[in-house]
N, C-alpha and C. Protein backbone atom coordinates (compact mmCIF):
# COMPACT_ATOMS: atom_id res chain seq x y z
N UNK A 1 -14.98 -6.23 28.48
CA UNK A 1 -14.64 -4.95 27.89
C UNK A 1 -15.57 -3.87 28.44
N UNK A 2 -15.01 -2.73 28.84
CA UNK A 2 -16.00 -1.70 29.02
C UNK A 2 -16.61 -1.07 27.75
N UNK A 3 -17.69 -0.22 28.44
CA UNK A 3 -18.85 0.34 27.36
C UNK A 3 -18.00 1.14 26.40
N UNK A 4 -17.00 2.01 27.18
CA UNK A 4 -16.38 3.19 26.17
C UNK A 4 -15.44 2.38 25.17
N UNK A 5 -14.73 1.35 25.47
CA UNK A 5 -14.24 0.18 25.02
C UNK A 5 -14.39 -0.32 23.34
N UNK A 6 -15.81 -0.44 23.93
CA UNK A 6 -16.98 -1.14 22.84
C UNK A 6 -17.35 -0.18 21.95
N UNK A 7 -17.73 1.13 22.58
CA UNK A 7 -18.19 2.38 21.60
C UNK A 7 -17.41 2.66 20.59
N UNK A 8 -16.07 2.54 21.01
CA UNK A 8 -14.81 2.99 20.37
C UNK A 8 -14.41 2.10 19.13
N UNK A 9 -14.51 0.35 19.67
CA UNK A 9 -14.55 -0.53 18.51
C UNK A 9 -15.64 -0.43 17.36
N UNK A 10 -16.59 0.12 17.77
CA UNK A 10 -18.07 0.46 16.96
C UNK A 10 -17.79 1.25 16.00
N UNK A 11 -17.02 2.20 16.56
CA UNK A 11 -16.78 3.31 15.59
C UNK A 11 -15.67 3.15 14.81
N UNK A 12 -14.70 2.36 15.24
CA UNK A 12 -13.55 2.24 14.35
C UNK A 12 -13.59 1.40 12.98
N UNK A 13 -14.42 0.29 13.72
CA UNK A 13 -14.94 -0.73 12.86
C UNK A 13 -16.05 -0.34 11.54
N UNK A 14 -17.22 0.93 12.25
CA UNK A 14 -17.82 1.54 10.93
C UNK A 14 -17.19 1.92 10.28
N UNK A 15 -15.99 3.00 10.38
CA UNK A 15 -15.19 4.19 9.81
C UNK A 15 -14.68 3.29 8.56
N UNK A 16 -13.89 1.96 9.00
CA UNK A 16 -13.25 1.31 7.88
C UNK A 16 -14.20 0.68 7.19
N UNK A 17 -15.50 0.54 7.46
CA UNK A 17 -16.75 0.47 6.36
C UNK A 17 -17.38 1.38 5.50
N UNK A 18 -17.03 2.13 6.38
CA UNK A 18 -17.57 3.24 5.34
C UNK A 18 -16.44 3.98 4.60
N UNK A 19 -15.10 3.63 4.51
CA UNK A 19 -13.71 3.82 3.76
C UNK A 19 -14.19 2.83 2.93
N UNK A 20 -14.32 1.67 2.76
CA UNK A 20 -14.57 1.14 2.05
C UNK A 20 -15.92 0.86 0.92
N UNK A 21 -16.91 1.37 0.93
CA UNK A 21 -18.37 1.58 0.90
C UNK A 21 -17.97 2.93 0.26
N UNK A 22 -17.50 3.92 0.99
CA UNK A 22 -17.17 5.25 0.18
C UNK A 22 -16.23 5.33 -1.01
N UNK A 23 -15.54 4.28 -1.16
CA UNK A 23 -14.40 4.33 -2.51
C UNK A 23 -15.52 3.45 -3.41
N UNK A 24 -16.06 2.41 -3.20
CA UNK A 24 -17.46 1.77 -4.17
C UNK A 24 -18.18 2.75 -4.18
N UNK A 25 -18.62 3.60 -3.42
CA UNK A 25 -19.55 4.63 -4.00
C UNK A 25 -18.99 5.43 -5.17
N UNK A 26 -17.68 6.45 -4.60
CA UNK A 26 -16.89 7.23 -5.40
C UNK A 26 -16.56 6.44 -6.88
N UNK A 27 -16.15 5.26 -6.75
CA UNK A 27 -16.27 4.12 -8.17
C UNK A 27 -17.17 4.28 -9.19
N UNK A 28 -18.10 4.27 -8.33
CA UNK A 28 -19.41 4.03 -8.75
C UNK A 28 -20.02 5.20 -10.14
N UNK A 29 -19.69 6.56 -9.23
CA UNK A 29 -20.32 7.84 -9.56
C UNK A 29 -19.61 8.26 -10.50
N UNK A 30 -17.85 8.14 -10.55
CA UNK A 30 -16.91 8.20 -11.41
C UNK A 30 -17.59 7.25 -12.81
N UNK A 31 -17.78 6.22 -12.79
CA UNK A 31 -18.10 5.49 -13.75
C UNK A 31 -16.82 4.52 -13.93
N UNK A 32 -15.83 4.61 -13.21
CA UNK A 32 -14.74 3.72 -12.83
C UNK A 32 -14.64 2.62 -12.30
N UNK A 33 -13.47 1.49 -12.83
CA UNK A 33 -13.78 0.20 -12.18
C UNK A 33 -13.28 0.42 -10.80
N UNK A 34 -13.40 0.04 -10.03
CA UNK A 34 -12.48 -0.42 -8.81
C UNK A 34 -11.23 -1.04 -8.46
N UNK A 35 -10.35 -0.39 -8.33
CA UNK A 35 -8.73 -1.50 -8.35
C UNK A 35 -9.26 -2.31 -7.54
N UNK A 36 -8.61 -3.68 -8.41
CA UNK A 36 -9.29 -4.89 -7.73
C UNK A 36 -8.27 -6.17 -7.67
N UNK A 37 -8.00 -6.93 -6.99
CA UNK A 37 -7.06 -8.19 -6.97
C UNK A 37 -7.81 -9.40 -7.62
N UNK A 38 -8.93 -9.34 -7.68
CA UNK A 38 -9.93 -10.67 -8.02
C UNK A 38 -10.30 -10.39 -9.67
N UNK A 39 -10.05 -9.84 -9.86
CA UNK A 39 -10.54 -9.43 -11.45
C UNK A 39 -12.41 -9.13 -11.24
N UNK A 40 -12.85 -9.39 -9.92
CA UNK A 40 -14.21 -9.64 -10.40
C UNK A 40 -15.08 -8.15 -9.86
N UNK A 41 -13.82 -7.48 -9.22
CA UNK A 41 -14.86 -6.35 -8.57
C UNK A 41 -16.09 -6.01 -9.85
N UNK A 42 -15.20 -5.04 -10.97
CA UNK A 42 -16.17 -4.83 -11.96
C UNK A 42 -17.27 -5.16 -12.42
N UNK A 43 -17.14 -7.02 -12.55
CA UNK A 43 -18.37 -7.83 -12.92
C UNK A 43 -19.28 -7.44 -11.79
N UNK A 44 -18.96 -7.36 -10.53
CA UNK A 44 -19.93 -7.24 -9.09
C UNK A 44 -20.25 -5.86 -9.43
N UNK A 45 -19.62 -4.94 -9.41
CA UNK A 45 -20.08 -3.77 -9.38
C UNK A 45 -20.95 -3.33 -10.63
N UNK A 46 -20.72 -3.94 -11.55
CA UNK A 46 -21.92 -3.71 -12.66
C UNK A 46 -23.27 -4.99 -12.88
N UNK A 47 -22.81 -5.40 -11.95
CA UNK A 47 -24.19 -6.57 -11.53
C UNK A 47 -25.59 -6.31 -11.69
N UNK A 48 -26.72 -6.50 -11.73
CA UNK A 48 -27.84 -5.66 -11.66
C UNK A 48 -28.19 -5.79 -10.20
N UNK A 49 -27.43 -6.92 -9.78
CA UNK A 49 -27.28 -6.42 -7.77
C UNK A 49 -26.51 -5.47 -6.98
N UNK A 50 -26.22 -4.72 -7.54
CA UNK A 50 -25.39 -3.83 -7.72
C UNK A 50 -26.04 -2.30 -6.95
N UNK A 51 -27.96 -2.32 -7.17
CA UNK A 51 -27.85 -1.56 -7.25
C UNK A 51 -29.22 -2.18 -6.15
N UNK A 52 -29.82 -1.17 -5.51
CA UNK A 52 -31.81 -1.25 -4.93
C UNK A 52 -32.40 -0.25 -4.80
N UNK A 53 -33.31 -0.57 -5.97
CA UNK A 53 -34.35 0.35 -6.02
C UNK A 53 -33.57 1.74 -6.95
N UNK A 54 -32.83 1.16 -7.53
CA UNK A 54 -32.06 2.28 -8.45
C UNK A 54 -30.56 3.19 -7.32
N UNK A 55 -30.60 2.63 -6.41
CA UNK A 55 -29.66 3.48 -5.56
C UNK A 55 -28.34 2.25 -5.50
N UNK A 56 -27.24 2.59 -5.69
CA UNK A 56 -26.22 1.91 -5.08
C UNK A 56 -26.45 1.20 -3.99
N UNK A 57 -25.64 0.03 -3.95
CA UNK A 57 -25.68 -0.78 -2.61
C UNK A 57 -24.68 -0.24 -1.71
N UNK A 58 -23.85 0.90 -2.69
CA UNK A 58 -22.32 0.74 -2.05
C UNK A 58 -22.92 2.23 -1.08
N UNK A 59 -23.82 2.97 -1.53
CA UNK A 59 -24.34 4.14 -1.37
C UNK A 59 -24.95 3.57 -0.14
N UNK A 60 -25.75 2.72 -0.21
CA UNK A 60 -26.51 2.30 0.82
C UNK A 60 -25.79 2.06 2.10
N UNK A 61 -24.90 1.05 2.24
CA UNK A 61 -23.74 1.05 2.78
C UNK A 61 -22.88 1.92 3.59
N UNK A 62 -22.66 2.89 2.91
CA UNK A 62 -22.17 4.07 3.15
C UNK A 62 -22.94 4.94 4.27
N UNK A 63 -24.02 5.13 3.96
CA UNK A 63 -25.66 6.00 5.12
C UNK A 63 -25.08 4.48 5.78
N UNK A 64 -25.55 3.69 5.79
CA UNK A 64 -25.60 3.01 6.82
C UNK A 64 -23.93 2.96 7.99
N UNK A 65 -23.40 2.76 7.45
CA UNK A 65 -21.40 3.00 8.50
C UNK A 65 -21.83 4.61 9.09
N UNK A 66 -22.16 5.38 8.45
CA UNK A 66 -22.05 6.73 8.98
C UNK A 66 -23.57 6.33 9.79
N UNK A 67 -24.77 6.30 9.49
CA UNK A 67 -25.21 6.15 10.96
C UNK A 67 -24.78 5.10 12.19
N UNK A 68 -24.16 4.26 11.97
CA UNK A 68 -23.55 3.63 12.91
C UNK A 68 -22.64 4.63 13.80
N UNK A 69 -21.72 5.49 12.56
CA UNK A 69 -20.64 6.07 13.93
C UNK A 69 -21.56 6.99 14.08
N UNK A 70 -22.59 7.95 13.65
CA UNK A 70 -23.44 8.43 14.58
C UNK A 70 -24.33 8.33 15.85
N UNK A 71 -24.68 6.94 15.84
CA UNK A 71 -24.85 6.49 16.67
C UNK A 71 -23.71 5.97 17.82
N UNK A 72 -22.70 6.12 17.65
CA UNK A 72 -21.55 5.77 19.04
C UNK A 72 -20.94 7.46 19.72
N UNK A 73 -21.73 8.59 19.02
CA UNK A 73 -21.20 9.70 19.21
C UNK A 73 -22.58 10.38 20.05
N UNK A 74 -23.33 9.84 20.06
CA UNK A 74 -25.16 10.13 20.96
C UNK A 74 -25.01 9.40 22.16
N UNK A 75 -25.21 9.88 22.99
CA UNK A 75 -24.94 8.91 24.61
C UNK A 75 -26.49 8.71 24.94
N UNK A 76 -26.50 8.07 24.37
CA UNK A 76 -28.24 7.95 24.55
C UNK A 76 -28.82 5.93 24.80
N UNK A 77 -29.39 5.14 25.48
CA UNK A 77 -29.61 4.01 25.14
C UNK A 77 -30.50 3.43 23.80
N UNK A 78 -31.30 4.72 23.22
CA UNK A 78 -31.86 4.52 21.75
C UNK A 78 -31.19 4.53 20.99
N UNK A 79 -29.48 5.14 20.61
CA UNK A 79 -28.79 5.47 20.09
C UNK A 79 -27.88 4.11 19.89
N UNK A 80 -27.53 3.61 21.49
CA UNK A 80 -27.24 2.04 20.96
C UNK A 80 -27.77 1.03 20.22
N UNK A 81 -29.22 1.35 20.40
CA UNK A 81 -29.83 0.15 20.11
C UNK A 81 -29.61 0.96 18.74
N UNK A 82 -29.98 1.75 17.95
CA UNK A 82 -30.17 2.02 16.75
C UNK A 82 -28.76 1.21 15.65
N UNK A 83 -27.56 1.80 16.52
CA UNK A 83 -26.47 1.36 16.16
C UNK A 83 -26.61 -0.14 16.21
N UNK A 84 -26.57 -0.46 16.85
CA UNK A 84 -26.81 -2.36 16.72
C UNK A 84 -27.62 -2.60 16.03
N UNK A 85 -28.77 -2.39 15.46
CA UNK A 85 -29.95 -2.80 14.40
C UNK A 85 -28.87 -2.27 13.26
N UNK A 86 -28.26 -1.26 13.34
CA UNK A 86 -27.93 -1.44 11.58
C UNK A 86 -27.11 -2.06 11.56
N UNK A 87 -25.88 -2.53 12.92
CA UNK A 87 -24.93 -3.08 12.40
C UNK A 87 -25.83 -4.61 11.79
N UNK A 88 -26.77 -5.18 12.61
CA UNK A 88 -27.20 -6.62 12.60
C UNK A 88 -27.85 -6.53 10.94
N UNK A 89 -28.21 -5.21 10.95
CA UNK A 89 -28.70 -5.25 9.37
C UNK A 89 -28.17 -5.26 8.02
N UNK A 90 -27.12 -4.47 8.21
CA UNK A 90 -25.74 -4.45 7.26
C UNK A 90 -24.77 -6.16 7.71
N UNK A 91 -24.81 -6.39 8.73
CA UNK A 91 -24.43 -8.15 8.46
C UNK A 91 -25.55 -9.12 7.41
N UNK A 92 -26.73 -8.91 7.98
CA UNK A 92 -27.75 -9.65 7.02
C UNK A 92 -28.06 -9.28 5.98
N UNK A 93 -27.70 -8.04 5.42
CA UNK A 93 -27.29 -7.44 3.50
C UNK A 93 -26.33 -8.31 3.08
N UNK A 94 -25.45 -8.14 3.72
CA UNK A 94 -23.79 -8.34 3.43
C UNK A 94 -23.94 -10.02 3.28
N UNK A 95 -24.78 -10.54 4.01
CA UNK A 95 -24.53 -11.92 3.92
C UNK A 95 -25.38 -12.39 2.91
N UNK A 96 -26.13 -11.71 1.92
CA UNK A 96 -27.14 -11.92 1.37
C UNK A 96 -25.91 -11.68 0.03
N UNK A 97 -25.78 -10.28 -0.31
CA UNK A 97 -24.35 -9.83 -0.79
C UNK A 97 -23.18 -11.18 -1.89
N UNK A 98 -22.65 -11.46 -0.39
CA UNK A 98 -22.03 -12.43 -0.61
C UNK A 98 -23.01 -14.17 -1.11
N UNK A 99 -24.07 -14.05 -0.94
CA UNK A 99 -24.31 -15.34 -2.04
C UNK A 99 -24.51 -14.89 -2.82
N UNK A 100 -24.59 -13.40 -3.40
CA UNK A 100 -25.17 -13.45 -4.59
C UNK A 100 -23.97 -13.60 -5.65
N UNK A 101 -22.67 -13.17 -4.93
CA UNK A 101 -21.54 -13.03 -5.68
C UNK A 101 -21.09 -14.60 -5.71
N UNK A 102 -21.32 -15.88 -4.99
CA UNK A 102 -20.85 -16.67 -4.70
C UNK A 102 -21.93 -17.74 -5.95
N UNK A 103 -23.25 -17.29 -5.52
CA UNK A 103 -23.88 -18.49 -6.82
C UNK A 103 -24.75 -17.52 -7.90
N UNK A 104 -24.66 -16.72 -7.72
CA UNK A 104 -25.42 -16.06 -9.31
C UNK A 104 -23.98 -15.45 -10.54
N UNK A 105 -23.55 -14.64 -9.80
CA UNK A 105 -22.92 -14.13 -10.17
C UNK A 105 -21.13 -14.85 -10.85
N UNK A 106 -21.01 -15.15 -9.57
CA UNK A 106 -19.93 -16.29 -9.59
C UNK A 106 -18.39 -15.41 -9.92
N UNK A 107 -18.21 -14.50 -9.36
CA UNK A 107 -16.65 -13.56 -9.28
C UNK A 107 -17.37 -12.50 -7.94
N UNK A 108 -15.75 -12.61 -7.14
CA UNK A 108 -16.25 -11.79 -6.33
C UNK A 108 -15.35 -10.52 -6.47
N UNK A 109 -15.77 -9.42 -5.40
CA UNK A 109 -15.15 -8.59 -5.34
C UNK A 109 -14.25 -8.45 -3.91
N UNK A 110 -13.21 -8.05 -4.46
CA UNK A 110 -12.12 -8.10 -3.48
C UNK A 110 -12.78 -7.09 -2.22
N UNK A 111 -13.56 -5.77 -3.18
CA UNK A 111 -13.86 -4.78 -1.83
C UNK A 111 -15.30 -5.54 -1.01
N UNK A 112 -16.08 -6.23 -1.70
CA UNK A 112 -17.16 -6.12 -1.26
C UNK A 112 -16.74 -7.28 0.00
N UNK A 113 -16.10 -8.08 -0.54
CA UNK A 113 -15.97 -9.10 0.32
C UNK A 113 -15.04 -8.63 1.75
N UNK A 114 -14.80 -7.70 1.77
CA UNK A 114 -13.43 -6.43 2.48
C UNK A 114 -14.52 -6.36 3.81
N UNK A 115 -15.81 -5.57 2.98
CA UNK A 115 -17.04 -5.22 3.52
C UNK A 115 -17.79 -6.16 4.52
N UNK A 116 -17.73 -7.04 3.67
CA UNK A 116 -18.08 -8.47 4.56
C UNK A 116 -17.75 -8.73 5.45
N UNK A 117 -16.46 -8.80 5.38
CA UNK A 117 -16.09 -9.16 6.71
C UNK A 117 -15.96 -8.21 7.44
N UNK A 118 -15.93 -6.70 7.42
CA UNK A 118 -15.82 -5.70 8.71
C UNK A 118 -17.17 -6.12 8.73
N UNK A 119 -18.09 -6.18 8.56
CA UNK A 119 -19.43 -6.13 9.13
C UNK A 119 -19.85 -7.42 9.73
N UNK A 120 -18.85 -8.64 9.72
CA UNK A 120 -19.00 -9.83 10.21
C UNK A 120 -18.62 -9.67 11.75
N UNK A 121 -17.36 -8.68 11.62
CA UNK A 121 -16.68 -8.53 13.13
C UNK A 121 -17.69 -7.07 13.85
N UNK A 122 -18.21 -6.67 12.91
CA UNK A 122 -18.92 -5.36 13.49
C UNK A 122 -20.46 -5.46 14.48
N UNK A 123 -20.91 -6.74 13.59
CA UNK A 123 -22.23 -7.06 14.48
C UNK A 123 -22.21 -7.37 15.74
N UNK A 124 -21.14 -8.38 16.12
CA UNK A 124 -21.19 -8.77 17.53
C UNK A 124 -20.50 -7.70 18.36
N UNK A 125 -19.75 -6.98 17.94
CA UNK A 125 -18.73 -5.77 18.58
C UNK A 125 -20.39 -5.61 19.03
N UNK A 126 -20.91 -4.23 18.31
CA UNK A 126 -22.18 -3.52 18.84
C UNK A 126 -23.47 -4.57 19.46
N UNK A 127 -23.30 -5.35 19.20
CA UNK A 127 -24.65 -6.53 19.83
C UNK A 127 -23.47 -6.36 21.85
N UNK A 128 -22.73 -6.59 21.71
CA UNK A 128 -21.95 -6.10 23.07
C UNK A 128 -21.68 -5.04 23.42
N UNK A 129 -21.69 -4.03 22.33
CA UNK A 129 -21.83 -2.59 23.51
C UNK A 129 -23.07 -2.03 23.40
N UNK A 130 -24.47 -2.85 22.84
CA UNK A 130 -25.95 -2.68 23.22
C UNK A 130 -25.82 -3.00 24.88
N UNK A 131 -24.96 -4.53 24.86
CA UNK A 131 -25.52 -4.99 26.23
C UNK A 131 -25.03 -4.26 27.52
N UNK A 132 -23.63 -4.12 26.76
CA UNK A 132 -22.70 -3.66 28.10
C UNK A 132 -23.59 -1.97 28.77
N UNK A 133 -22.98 -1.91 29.89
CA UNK A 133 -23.65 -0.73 30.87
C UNK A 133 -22.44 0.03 31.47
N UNK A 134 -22.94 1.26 30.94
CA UNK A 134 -21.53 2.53 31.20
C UNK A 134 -22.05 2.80 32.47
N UNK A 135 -22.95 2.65 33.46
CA UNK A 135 -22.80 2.70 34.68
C UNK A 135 -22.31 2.26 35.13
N UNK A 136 -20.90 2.93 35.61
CA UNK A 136 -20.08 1.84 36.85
C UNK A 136 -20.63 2.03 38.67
N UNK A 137 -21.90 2.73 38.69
CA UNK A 137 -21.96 2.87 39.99
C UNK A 137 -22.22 1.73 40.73
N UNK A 138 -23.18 0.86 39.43
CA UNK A 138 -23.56 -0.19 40.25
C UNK A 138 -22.40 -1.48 40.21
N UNK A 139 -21.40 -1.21 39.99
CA UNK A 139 -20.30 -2.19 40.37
C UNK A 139 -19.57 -2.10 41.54
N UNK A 140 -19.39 -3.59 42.02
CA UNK A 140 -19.33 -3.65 43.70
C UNK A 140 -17.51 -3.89 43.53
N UNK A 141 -17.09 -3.07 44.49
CA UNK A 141 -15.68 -3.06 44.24
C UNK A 141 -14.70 -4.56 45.18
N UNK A 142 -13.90 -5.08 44.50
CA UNK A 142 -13.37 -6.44 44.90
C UNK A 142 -12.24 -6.05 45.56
């Protein structure tokens, strides 16, 4: 895949994280449950994991997808790497996330788990357009 390729999956892939992360936030602030298929969003969302350091997780979440697509909109190589540390970091929340809903808690949420998995497919997307190189000069033509 090329770099612009990859940038593009980066960003598409945050956007629907942070659609999702932004309606748990908006949930959140409303004081509203979340339409949910699992019955368990609510229980998750009023979890006392719910929240760090007094801030939403879903909030957290949210800064984090939007610096990701900030970072695919900076043509910069710090800018990748930045983007790949949060995606790798928002996978290792998310996976933390999901045990908590799986053995403490024990109901999950339809969104969080939504979350999960864009950020399952999101890490390796950006861990590959860290690596990949938008220089095509140095490619030898076949």
């Amino acid at each position: 895949m090329t770099e612009r390729l990859l940038r593009w999956a980066v960003a598409a892939l945050a956007l629907i994280g942070a659609g999702i992360a932004g309606y748990l936030t908006y949930t959140h602030f409303k004081g509203s449950p979340p339409v949910c298929l699992t019955g368990g969003c609510e229980v998750v969302q009023n979890s006392r994991w719910s929240k760090l350091f007094g801030v939403p997780v879903a909030l957290l979440g949210l800064l984090t997808y939007l610096g990701i697509i900030a970072s695919t909109l900076i043509r910069h190589p710090l800018a990748k790497q930045a983007g790949a540390m949060l995606a790798l970091v928002a996978l290792g929340f998310n996976a933390y996330l999901f045990y908590i809903q799986e053995h403490e808690i024990g109901r999950y949420c339809t969104w969080c788990v939504s979350n999960e998995i864009v950020s399952l497919i999101l890490a390796p997307v950006a861990v590959a357009w860290l690596l990949s190189s938008g220089d095509t000069s140095q490619r030898v033509a076949t």
